[in-house]
Protein backbone atom coordinates (compact mmCIF):
# COMPACT_ATOMS: atom_id res chain seq x y z
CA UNK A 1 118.58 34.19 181.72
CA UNK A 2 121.45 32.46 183.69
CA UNK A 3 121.26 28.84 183.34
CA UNK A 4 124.11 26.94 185.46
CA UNK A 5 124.03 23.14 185.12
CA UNK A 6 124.60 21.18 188.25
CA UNK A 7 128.97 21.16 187.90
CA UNK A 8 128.48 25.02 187.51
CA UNK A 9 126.55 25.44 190.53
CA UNK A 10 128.75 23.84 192.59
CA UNK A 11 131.36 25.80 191.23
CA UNK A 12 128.97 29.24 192.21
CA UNK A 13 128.26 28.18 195.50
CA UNK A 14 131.80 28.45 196.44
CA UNK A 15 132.39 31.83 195.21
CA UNK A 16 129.59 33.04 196.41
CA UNK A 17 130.86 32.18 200.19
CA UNK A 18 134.05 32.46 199.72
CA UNK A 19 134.66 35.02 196.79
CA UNK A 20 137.11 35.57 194.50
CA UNK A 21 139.08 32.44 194.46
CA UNK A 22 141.59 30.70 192.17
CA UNK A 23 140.99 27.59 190.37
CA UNK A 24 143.05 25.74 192.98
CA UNK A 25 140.96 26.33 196.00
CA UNK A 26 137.75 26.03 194.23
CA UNK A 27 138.36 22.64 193.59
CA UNK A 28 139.88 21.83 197.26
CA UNK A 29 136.59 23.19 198.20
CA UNK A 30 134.59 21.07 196.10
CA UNK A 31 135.91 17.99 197.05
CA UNK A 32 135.67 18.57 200.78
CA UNK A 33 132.13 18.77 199.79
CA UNK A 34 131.62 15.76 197.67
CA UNK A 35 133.70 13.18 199.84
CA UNK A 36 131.45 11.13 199.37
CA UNK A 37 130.70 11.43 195.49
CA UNK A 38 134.24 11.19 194.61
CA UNK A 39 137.26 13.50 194.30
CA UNK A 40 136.79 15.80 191.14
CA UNK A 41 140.03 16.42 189.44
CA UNK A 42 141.75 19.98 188.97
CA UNK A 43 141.40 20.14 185.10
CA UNK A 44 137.54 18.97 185.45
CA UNK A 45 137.50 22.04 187.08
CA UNK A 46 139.37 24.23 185.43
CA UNK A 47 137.63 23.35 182.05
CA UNK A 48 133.91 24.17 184.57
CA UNK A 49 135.57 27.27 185.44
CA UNK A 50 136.66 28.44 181.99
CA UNK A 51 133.40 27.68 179.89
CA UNK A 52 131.80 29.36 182.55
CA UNK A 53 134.09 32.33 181.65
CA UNK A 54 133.38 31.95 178.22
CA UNK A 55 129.38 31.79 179.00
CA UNK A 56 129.28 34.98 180.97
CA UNK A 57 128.80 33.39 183.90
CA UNK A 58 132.11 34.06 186.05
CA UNK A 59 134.44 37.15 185.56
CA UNK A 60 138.69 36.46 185.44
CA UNK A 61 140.70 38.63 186.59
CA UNK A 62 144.16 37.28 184.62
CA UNK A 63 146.33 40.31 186.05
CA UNK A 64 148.06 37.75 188.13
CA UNK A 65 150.07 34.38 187.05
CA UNK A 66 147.26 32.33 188.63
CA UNK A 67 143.98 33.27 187.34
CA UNK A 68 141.51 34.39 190.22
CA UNK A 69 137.52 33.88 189.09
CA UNK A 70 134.46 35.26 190.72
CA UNK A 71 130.37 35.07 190.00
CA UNK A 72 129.52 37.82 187.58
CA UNK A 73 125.75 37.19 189.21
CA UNK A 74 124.84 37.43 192.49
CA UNK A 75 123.29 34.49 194.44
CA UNK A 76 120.30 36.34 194.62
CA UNK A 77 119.95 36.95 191.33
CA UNK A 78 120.51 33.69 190.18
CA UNK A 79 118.19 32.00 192.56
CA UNK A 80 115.34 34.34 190.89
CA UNK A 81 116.08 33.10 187.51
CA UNK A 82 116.40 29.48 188.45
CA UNK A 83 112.94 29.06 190.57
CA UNK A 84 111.53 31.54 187.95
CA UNK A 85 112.29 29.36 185.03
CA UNK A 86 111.39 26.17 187.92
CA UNK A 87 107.87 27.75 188.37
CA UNK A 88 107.07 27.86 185.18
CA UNK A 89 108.42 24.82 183.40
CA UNK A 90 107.62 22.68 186.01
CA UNK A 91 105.31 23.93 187.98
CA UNK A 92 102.95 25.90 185.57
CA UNK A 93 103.39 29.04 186.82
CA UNK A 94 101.76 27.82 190.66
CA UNK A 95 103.61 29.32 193.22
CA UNK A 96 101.49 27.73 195.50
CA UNK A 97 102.27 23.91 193.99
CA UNK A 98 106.13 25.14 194.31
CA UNK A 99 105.96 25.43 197.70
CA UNK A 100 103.91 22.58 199.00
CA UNK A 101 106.50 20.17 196.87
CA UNK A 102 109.37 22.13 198.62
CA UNK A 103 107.92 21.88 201.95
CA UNK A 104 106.62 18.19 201.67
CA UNK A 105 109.76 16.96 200.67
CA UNK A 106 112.19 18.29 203.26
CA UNK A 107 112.91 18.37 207.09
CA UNK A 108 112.00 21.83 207.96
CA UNK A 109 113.21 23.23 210.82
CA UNK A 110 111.23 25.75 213.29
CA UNK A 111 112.95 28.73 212.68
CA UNK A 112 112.63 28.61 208.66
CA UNK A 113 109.21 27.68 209.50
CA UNK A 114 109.08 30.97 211.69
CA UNK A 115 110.71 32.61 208.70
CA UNK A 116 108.41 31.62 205.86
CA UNK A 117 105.59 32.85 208.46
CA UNK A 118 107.01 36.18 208.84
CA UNK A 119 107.59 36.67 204.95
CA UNK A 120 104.30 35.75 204.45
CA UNK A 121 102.88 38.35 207.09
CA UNK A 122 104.79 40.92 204.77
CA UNK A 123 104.14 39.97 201.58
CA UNK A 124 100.09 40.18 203.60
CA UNK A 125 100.61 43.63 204.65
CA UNK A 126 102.11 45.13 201.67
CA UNK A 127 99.02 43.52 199.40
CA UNK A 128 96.89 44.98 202.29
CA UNK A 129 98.49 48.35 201.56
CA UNK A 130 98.02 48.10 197.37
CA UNK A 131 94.42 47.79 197.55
């Protein structure tokens, strides 16, 4: 199960939209992002970068003098095990308490309302189809 803490998702985000990147521009990106948290220093996150290396979680490609890293898990996949291991631990295994709290506790806008709707119609239509 892939278990990023909070410094290693940051870190994932940005290769996930940007992929493979060096160790320099991943931490330019994260501090354009955190302006207002506070700059984050290049050998924070280098040392992020390489445990994640050393925990599975990124792939290096050394080939080069400067190191480039990228997410040796999809987003997808990671998301999955996240809310999975969310759903359970906190949540007790309701899928239907996880997504009240979600959508109680934020802004949401029409067209991920019209997008939950539509997922819902399908997830409808395929049970329709099991039974």
């Amino acid at each position: 199960m892939i278990k990023p803490t909070e410094a290693e998702l940051e870190v994932l985000q940005i290769l996930w939209k940007y992929g493979p990147s060096n160790v320099r521009f991943v931490n330019e990106a994260i501090n354009q992002n955190r302006a207002a948290e506070g700059e984050v220093g290049y050998t924070t996150t280098l040392k992020v970068m390489q445990i994640m290396f050393e925990k599975g979680i990124l792939k290096r490609d050394d080939s080069a003098r400067t190191h480039v890293y990228q997410a040796a898990f999809s987003e997808e996949s990671t998301q999955k095990s996240l809310v999975d291991k969310l759903l359970d631990t906190a949540f007790g295994g309701s899928a239907l308490k996880l997504v009240m709290q979600a959508l109680g506790n934020r802004k949401t806008s029409q067209k991920e309302l019209q997008e939950i709707k539509n997922l819902l119609n399908k997830i409808e239509q395929e049970k329709g189809g099991e039974q």
